[in-house]
N, C-alpha and C. Protein backbone atom coordinates (compact mmCIF):
# COMPACT_ATOMS: atom_id res chain seq x y z
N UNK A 1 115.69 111.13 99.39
CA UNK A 1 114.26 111.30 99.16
C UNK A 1 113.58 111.71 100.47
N UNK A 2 112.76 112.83 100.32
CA UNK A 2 112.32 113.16 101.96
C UNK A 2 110.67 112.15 101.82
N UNK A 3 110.67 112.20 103.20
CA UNK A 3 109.60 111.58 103.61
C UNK A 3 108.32 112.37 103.97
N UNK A 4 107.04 111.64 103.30
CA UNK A 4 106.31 112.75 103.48
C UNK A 4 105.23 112.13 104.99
N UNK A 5 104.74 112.97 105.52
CA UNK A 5 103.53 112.49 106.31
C UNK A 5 101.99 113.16 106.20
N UNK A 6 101.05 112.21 105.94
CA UNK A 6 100.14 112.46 105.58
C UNK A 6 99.11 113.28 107.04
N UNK A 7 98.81 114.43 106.91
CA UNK A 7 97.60 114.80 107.89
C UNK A 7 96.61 113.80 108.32
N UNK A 8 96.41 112.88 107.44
CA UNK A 8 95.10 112.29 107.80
C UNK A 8 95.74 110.94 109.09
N UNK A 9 96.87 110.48 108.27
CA UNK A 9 97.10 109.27 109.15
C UNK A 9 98.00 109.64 110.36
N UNK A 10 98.65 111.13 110.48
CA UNK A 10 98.67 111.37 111.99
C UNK A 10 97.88 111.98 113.03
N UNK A 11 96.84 112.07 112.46
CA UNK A 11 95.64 112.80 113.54
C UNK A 11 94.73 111.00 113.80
N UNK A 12 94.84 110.49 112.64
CA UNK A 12 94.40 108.58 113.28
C UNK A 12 95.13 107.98 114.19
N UNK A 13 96.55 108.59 114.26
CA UNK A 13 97.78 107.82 115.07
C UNK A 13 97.00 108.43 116.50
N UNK A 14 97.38 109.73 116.76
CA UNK A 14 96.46 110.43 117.16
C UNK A 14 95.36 109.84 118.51
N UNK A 15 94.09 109.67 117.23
CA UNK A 15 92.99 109.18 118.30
C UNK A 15 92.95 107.67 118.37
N UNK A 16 94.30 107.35 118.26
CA UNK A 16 94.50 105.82 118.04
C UNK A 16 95.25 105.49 119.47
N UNK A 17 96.15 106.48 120.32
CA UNK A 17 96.90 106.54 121.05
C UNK A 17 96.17 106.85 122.36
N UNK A 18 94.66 107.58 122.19
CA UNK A 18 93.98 107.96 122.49
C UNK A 18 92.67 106.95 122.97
N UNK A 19 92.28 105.85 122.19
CA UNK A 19 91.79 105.10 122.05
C UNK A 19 92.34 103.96 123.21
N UNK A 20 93.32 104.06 123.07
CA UNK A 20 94.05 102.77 123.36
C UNK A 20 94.92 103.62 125.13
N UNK A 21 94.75 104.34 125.45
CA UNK A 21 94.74 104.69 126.72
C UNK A 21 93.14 104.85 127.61
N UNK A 22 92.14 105.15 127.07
CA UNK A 22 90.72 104.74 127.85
C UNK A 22 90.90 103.46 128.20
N UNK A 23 91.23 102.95 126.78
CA UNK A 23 91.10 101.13 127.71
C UNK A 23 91.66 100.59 128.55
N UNK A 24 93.09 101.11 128.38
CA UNK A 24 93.92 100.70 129.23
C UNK A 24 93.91 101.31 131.18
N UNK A 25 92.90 102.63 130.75
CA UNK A 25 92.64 102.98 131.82
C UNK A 25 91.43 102.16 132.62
N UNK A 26 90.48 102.07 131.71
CA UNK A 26 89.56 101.46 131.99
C UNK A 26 89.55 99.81 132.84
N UNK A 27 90.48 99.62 131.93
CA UNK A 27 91.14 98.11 132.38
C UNK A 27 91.55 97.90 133.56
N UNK A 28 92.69 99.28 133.74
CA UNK A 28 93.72 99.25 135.20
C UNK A 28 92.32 99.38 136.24
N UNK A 29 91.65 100.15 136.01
CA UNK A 29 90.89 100.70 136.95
C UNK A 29 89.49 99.37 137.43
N UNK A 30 89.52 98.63 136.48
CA UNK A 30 89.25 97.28 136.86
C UNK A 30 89.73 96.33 138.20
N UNK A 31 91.18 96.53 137.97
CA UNK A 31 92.17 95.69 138.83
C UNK A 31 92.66 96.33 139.98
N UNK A 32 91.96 97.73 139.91
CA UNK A 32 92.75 98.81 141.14
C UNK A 32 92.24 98.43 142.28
N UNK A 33 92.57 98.19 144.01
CA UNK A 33 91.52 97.68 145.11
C UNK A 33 92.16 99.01 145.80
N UNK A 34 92.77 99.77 145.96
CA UNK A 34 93.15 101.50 145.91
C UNK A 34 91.69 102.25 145.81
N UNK A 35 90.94 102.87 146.46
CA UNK A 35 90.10 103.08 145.92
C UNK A 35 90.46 104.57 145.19
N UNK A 36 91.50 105.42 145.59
CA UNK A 36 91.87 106.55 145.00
C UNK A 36 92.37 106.25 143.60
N UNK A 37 93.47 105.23 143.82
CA UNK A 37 93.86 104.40 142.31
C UNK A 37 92.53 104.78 141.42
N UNK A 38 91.84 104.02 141.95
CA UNK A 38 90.59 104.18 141.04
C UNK A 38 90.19 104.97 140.18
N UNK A 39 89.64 105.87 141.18
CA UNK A 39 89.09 106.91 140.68
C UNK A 39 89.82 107.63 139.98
N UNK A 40 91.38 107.46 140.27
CA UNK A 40 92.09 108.08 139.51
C UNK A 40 92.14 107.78 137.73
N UNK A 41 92.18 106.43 137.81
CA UNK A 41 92.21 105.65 136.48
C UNK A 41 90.77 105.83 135.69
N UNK A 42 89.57 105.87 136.39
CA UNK A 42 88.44 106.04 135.57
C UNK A 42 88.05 107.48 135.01
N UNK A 43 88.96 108.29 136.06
CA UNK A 43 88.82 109.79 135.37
C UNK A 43 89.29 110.05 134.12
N UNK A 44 90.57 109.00 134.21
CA UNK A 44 91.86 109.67 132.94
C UNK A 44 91.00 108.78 131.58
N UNK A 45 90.83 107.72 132.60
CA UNK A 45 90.01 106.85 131.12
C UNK A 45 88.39 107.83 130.51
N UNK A 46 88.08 108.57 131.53
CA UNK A 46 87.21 109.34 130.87
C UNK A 46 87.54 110.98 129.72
N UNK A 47 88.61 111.10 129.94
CA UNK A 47 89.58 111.83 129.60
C UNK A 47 89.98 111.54 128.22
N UNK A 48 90.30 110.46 127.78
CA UNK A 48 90.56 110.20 126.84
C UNK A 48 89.98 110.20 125.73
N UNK A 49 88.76 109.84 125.79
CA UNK A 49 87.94 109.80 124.33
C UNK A 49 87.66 111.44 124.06
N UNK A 50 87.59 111.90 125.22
CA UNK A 50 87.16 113.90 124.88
C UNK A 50 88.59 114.33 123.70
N UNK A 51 89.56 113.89 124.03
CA UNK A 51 90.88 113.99 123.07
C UNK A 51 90.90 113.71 122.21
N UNK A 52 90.52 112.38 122.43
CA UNK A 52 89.73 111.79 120.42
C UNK A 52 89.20 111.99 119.51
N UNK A 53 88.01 112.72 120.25
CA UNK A 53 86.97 113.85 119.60
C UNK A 53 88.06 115.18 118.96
N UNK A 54 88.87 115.39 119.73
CA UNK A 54 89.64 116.60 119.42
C UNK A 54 90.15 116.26 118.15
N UNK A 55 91.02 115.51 117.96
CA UNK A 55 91.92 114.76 117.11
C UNK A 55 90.89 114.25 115.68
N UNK A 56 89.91 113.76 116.13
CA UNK A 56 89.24 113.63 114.95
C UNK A 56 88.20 114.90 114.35
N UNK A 57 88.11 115.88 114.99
CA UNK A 57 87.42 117.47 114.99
C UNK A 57 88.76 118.01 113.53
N UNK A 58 90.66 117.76 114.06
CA UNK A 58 91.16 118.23 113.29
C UNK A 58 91.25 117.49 112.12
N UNK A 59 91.24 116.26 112.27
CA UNK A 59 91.71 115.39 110.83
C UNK A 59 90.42 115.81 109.70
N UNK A 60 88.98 116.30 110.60
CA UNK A 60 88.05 116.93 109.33
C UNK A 60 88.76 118.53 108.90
N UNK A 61 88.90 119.07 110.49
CA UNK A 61 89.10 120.56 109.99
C UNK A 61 90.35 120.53 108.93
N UNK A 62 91.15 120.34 109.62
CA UNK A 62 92.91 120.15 109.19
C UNK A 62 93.27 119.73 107.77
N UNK A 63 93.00 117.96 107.87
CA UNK A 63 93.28 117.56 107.06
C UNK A 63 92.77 117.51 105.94
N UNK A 64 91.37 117.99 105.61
CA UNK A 64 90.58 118.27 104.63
C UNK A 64 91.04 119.23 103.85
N UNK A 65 91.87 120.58 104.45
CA UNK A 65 92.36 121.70 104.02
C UNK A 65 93.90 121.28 103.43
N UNK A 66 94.79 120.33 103.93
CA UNK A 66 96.19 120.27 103.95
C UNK A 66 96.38 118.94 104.27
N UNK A 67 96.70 118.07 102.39
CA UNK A 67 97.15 116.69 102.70
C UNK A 67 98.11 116.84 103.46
N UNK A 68 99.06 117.25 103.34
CA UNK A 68 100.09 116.59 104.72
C UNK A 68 101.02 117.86 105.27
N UNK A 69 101.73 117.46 105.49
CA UNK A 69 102.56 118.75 106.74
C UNK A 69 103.64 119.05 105.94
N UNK A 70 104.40 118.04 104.66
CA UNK A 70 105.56 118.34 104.39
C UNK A 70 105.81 120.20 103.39
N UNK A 71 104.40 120.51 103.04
CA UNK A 71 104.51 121.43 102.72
C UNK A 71 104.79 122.73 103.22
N UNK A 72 104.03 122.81 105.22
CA UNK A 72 105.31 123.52 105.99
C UNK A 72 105.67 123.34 106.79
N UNK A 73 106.35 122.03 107.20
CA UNK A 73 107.69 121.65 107.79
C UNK A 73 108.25 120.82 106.91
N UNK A 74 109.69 121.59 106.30
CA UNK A 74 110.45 120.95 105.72
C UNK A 74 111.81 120.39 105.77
N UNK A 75 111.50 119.73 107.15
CA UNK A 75 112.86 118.90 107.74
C UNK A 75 112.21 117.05 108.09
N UNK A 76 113.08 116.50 106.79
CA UNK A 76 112.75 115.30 107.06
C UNK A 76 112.98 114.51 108.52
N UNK A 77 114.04 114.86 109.22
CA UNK A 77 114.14 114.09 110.24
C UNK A 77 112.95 114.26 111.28
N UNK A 78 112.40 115.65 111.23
CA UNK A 78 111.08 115.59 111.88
C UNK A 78 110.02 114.56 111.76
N UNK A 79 110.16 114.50 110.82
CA UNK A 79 108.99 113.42 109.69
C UNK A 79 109.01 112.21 110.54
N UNK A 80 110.58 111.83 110.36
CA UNK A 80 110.90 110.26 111.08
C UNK A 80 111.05 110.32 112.11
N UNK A 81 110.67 111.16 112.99
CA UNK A 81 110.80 111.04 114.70
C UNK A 81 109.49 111.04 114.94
N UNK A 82 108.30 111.74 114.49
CA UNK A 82 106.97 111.50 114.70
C UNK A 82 106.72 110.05 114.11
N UNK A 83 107.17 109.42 113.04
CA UNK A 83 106.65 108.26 112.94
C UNK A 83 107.49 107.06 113.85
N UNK A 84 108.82 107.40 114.28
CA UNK A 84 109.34 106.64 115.18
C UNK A 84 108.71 106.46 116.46
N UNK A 85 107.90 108.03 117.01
CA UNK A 85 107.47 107.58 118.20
C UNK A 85 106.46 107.13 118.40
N UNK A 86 105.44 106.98 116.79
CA UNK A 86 104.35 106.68 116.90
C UNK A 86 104.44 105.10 116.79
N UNK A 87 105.32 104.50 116.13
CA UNK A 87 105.72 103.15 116.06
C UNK A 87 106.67 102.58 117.34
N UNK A 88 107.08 103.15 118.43
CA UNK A 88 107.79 102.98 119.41
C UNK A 88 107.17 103.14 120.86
N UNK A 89 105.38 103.70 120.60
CA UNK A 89 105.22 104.77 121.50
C UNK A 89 104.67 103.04 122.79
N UNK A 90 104.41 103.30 124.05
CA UNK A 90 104.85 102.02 125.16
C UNK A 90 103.69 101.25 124.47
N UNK A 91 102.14 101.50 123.88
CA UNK A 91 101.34 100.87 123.39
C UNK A 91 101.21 101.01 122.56
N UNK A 92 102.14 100.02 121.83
CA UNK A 92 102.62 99.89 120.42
C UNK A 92 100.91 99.94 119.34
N UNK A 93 100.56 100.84 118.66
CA UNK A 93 98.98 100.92 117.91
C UNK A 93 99.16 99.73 117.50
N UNK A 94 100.19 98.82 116.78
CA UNK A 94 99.48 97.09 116.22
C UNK A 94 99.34 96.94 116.78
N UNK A 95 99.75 96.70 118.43
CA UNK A 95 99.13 95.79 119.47
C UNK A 95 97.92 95.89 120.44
N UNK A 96 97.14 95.20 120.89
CA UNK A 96 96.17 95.23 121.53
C UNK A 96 96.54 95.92 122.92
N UNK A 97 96.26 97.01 123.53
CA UNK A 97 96.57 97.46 124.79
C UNK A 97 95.63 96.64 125.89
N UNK A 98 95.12 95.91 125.79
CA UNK A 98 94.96 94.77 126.88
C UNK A 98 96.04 93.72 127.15
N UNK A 99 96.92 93.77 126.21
CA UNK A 99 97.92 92.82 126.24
C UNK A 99 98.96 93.33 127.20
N UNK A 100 98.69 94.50 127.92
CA UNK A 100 99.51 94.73 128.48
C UNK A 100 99.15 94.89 130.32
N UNK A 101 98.02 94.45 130.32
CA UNK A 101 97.84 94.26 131.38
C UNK A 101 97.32 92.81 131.28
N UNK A 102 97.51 91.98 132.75
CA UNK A 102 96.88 90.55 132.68
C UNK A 102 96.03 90.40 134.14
N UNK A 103 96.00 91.28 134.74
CA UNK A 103 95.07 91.49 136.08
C UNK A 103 95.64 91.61 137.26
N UNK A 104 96.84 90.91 137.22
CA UNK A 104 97.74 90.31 138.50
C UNK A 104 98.69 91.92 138.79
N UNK A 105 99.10 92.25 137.84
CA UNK A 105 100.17 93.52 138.34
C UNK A 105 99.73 94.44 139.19
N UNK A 106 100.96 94.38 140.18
CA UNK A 106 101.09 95.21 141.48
C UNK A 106 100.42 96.70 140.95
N UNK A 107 99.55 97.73 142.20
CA UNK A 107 99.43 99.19 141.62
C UNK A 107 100.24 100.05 141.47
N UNK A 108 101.78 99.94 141.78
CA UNK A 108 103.30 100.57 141.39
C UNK A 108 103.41 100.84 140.00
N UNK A 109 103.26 99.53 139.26
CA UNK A 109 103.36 99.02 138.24
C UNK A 109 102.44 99.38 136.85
N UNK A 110 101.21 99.45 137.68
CA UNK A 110 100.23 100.11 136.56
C UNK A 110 100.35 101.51 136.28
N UNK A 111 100.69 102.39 137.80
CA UNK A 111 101.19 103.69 137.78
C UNK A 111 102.11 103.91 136.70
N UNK A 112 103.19 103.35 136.53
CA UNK A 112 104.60 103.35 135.98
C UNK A 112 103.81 102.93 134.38
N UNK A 113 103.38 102.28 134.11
CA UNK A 113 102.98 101.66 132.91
C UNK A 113 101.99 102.74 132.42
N UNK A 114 101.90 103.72 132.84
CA UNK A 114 100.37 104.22 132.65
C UNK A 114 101.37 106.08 132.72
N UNK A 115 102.28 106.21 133.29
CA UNK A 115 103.17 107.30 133.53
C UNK A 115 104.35 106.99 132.33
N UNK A 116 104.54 105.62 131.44
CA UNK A 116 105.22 105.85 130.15
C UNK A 116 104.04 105.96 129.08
N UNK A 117 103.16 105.56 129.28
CA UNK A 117 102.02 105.57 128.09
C UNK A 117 101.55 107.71 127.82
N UNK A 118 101.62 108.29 129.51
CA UNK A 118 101.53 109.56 129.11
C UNK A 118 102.95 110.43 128.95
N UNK A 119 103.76 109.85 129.00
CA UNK A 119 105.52 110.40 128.43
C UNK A 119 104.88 110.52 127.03
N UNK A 120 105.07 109.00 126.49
CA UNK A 120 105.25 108.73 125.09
C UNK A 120 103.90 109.48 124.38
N UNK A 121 103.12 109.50 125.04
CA UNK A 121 102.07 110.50 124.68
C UNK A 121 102.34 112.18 123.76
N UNK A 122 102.81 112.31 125.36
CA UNK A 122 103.21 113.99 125.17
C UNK A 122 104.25 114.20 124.12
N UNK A 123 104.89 113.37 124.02
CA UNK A 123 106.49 113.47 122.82
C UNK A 123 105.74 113.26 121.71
N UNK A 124 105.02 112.51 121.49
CA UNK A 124 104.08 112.69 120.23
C UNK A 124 103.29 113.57 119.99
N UNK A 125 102.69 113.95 120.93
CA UNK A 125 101.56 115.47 120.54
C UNK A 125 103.13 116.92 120.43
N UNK A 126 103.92 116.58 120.88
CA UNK A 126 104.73 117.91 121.24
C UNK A 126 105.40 117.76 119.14
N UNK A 127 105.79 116.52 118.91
CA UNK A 127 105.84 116.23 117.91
C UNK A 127 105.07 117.06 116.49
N UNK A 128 103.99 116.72 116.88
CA UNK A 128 102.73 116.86 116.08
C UNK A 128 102.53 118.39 116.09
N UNK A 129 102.23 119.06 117.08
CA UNK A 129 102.38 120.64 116.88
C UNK A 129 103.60 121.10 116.18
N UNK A 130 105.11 120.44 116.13
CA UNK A 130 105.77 120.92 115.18
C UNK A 130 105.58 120.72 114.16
N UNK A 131 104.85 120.71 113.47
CA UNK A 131 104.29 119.80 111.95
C UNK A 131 103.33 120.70 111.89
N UNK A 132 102.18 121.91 113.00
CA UNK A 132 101.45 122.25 111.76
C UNK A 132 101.45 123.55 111.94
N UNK A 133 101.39 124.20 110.94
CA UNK A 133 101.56 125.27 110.65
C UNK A 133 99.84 126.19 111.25
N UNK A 134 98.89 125.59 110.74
CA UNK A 134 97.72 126.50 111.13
C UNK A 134 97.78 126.53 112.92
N UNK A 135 97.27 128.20 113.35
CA UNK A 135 96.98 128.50 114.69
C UNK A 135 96.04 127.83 115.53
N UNK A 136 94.83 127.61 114.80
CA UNK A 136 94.10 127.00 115.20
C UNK A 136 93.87 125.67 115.67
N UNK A 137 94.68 124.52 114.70
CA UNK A 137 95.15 123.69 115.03
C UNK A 137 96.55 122.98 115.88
N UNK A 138 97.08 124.33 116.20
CA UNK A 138 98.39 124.12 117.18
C UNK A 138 97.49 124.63 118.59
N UNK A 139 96.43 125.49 118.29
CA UNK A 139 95.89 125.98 119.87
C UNK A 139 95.17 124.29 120.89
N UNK A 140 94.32 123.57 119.52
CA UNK A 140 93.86 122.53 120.38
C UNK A 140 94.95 121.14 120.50
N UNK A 141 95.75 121.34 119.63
CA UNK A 141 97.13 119.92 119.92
C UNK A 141 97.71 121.04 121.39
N UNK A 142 97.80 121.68 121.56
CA UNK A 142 98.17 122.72 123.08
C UNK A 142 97.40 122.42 123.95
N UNK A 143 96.17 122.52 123.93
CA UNK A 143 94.81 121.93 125.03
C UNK A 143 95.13 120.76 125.34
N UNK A 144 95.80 119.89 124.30
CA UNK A 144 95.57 118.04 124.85
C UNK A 144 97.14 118.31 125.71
N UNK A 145 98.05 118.52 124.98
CA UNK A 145 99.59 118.58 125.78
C UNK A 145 99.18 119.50 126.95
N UNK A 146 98.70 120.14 127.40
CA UNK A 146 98.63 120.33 128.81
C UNK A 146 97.65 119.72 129.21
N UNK A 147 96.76 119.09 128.94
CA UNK A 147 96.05 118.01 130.25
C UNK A 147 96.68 116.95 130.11
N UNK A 148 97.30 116.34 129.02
CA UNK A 148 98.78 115.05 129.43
C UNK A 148 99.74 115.57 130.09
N UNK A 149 99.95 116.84 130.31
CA UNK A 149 101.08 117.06 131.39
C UNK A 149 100.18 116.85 132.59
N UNK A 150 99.22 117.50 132.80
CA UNK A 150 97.92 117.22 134.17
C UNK A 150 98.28 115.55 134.24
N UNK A 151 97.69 115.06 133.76
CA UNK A 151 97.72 113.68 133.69
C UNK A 151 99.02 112.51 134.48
N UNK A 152 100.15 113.79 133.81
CA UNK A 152 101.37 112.76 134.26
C UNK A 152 101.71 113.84 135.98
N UNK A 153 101.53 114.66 135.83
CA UNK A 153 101.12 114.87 137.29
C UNK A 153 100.55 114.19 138.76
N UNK A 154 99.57 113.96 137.89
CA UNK A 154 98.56 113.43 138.72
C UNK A 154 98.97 111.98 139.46
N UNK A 155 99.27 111.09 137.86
CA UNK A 155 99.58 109.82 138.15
C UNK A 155 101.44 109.93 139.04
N UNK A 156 102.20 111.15 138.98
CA UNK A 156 103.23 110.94 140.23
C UNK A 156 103.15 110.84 141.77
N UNK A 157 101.78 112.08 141.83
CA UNK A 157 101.10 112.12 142.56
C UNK A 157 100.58 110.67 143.83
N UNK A 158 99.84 109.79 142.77
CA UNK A 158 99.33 108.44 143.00
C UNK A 158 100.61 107.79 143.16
N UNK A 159 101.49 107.61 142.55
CA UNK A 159 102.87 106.80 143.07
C UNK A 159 103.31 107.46 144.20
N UNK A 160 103.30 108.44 144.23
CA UNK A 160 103.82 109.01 145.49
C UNK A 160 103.40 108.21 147.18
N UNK A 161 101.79 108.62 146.59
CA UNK A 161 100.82 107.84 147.86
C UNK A 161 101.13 106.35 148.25
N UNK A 162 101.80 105.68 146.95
CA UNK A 162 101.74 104.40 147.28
C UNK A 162 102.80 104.03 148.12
């Protein structure tokens, strides 16, 4: 039986992944005494909700037009690797992404924690453009995967310094 995935609930995974990296930026950038750290973390956390907006721009455009993707991509294992990484991805969506910081962790650490959150990111958006068929909506899932590559740049960058 193939598996289907619905447009609507991966563009929510989406600005859900999205959601849950502002805070976590927001958070780190709480605990950062780095002052570059900082600024670094409040940028990306500002960064994030503009993506959200994106993501929820397609689930009207997109998904309004095309319940789900299985109609053109028709390889189930695709199916189950976007929902694997969305269920695997480092801030697991059931869980609260404050739970993953508690104030005390070294700034190595938040780097690193914050450099798998934009891995697991990008494997999901890289995901997600294989799934849709319209141009328009592969041009702006393209806009977010290259400022999460910026992103994981940046934050090697900041480990570097440290």
């Amino acid at each position: 039986m193939k598996k289907r995935i619905v447009a609507n609930e991966v563009f929510e995974i989406a600005e859900l992944i999205e959601k849950n990296g502002a805070i976590f930026y927001r958070t780190a950038a709480e605990n950062a005494s780095y002052k570059q750290a900082k600024s670094l973390l409040l940028r990306l956390a500002r960064k994030e909700p503009e993506h959200q907006k994106h993501f929820e721009y397609l689930k009207e455009q997109y998904a309004s037009e095309h319940n789900d993707f299985q109609a053109y991509y028709d390889n189930p294992d695709s199916v189950e690797y976007l929902h694997t990484i969305a269920d695997s991805h480092v801030f697991n969506i059931q869980k609260p992404v404050t739970d993953y910081l508690k104030g005390s962790e070294p700034l190595d650490k938040i780097i690193l924690t914050a450099l798998n959150f934009e891995k697991d990111t990008l494997v999901y958006f890289l995901g997600l453009k294989e799934l849709i068929a319209d141009d328009m909506a592969r041009s702006q899932v393209d806009k977010i995967i290259y400022e999460e590559v910026g992103h994981i740049g940046e934050l090697f960058e900041m480990l570097r310094k440290l």
